[in-house]
C-alpha atoms as a PDB file:
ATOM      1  CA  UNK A   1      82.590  28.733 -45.818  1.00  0.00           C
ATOM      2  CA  UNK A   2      81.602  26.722 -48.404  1.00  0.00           C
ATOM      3  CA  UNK A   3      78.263  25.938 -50.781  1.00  0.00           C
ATOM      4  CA  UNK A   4      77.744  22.769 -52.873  1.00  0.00           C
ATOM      5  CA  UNK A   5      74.800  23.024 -55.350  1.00  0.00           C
ATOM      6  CA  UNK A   6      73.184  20.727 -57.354  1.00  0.00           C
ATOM      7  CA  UNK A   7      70.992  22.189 -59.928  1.00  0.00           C
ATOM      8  CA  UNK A   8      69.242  20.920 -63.152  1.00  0.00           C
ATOM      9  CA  UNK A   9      70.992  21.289 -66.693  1.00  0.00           C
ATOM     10  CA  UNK A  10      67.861  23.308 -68.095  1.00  0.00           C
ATOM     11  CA  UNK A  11      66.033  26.389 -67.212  1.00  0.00           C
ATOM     12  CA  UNK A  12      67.639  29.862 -65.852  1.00  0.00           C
ATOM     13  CA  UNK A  13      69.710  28.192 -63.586  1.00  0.00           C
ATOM     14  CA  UNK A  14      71.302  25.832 -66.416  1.00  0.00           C
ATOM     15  CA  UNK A  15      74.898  25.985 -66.976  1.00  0.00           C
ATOM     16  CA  UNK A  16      74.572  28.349 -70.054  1.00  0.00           C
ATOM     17  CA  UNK A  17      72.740  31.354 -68.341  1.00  0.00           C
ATOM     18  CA  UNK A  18      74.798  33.982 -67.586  1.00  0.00           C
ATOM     19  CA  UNK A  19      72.665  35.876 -65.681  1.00  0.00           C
ATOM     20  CA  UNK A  20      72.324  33.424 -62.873  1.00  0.00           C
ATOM     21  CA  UNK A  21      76.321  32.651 -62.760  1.00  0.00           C
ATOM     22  CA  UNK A  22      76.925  36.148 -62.466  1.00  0.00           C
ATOM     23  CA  UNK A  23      74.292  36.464 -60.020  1.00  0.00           C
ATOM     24  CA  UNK A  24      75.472  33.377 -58.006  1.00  0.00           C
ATOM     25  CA  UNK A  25      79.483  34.918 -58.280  1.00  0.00           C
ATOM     26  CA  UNK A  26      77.950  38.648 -57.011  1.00  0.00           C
ATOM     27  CA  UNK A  27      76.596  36.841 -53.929  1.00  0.00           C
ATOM     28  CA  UNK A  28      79.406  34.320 -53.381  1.00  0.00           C
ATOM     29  CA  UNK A  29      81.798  37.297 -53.102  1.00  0.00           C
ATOM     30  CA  UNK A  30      79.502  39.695 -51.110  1.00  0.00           C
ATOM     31  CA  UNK A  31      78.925  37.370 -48.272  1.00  0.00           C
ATOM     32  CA  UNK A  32      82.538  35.718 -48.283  1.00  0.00           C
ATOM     33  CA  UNK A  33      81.410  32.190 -49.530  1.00  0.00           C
ATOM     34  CA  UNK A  34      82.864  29.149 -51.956  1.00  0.00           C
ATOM     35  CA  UNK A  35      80.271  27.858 -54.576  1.00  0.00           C
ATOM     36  CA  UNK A  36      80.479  25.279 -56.233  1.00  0.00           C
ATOM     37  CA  UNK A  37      77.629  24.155 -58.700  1.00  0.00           C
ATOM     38  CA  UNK A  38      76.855  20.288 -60.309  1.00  0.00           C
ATOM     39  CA  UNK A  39      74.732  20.045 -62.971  1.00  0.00           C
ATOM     40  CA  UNK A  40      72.698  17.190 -63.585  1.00  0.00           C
ATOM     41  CA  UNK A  41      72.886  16.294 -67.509  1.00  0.00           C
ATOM     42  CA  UNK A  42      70.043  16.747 -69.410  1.00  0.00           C
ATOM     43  CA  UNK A  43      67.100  14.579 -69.114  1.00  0.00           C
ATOM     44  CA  UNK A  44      68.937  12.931 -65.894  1.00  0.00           C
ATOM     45  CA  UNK A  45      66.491  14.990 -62.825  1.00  0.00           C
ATOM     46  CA  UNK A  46      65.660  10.883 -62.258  1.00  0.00           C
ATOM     47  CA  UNK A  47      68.986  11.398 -60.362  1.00  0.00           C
ATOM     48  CA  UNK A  48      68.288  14.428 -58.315  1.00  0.00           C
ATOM     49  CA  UNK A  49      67.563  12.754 -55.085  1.00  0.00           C
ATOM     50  CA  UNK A  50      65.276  15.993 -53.881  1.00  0.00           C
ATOM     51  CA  UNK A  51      62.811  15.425 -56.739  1.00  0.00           C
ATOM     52  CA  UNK A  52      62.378  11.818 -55.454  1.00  0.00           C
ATOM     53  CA  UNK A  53      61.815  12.732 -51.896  1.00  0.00           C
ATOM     54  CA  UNK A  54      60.035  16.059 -51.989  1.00  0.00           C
ATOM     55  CA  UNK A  55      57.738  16.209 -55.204  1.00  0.00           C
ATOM     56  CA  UNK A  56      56.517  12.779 -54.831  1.00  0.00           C
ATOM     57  CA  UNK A  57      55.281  13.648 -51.303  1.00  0.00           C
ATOM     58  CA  UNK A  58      53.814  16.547 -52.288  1.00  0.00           C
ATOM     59  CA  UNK A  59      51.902  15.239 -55.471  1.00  0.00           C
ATOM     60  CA  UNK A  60      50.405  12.424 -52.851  1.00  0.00           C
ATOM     61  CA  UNK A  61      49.562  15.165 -50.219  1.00  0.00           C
ATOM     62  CA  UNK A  62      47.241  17.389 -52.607  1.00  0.00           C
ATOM     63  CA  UNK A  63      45.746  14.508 -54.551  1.00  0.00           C
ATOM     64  CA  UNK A  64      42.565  15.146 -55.460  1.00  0.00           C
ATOM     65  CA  UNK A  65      42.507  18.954 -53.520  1.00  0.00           C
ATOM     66  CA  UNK A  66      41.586  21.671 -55.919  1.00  0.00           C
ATOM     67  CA  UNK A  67      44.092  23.866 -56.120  1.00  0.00           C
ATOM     68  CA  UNK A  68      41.964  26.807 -56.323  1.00  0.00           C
ATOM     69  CA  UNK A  69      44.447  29.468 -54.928  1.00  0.00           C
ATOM     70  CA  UNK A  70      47.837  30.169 -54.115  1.00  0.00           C
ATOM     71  CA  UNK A  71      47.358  29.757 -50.484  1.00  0.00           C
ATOM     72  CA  UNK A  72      45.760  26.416 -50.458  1.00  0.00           C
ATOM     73  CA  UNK A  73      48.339  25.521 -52.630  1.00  0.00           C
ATOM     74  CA  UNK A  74      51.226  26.659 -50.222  1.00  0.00           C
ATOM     75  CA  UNK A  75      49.354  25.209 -47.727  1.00  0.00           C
ATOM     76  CA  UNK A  76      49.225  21.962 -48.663  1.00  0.00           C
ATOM     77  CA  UNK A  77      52.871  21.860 -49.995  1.00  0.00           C
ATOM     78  CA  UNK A  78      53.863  23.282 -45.934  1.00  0.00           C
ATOM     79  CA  UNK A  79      51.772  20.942 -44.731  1.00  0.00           C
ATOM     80  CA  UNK A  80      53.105  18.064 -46.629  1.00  0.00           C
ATOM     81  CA  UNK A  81      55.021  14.853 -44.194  1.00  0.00           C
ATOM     82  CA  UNK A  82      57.246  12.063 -44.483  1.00  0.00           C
ATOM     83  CA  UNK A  83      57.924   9.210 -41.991  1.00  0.00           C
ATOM     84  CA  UNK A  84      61.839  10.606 -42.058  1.00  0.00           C
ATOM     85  CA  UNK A  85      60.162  14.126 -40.820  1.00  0.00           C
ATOM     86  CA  UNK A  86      60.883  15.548 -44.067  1.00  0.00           C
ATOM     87  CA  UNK A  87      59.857  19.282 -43.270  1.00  0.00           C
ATOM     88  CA  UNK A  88      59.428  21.595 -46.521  1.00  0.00           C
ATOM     89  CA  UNK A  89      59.226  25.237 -46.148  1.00  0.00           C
ATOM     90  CA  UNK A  90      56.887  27.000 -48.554  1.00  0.00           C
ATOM     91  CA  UNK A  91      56.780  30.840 -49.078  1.00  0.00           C
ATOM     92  CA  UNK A  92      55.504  33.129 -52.007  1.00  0.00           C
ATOM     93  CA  UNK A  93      57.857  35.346 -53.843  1.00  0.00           C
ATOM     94  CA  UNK A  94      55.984  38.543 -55.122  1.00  0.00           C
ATOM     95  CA  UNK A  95      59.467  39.919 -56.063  1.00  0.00           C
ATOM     96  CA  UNK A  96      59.123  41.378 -59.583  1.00  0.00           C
ATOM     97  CA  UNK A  97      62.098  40.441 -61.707  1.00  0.00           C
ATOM     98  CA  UNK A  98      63.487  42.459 -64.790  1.00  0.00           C
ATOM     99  CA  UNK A  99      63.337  40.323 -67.666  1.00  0.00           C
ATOM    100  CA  UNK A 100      65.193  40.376 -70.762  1.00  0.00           C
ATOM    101  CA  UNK A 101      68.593  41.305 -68.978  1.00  0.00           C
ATOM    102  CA  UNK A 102      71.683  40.806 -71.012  1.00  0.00           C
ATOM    103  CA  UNK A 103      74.924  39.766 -70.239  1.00  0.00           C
ATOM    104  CA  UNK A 104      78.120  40.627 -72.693  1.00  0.00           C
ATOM    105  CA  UNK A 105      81.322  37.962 -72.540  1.00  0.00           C
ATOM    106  CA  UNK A 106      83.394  41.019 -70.916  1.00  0.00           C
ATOM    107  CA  UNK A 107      81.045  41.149 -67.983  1.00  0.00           C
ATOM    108  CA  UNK A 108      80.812  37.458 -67.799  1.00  0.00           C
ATOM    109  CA  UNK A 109      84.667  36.765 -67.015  1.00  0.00           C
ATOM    110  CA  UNK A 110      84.254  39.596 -64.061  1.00  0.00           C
END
């Protein structure tokens, strides 16, 4: 089985943090599954055709809503339609994530 992702150039899933390569690789292996990952270049998420369709679409859909909690804001996003029948799927992750987690070059080429 295999994965194509396309991911921005910046952020923590860039293609200079380790953490999320070796995060991706520990997953790929574990479930049996080919990755491969495209980076946009920098300054080039005018390209990413998700952006185009899915955060314009949202933006229109809460217009002028306060956005006065996180479920009216997951609301809205869920409840967010295209005339394709786009459908978007909007959950909250409360997972708490270590921070400041280092990875050396020998674990990197594991």
């Amino acid at each position: 089985m295999t994965l194509t992702l396309e991911a921005d150039a910046g952020g923590c899933n860039g293609y200079r943090p380790r953490l999320w390569k070796r995060e991706l690789q520990r997953l790929a292996n574990e479930i049996g599954l080919s990755v491969t990952v495209c980076h946009y270049p920098s300054g080039a998420s005018k390209w990413n055709p998700i952006e185009h369709r899915l955060f314009s679409q949202i933006s229109r859909n809460w217009a002028g809503h306060p956005l006065r909690s996180l479920d009216t804001m997951l609301a809205l996003i869920r409840g967010t339609t295209t005339t394709t029948r786009l459908q978007i799927k909007a959950v909250l992750d409360t997972t708490v994530y270590a921070k400041g987690i280092k990875i050396s070059s020998q674990d990197r080429r594991h």
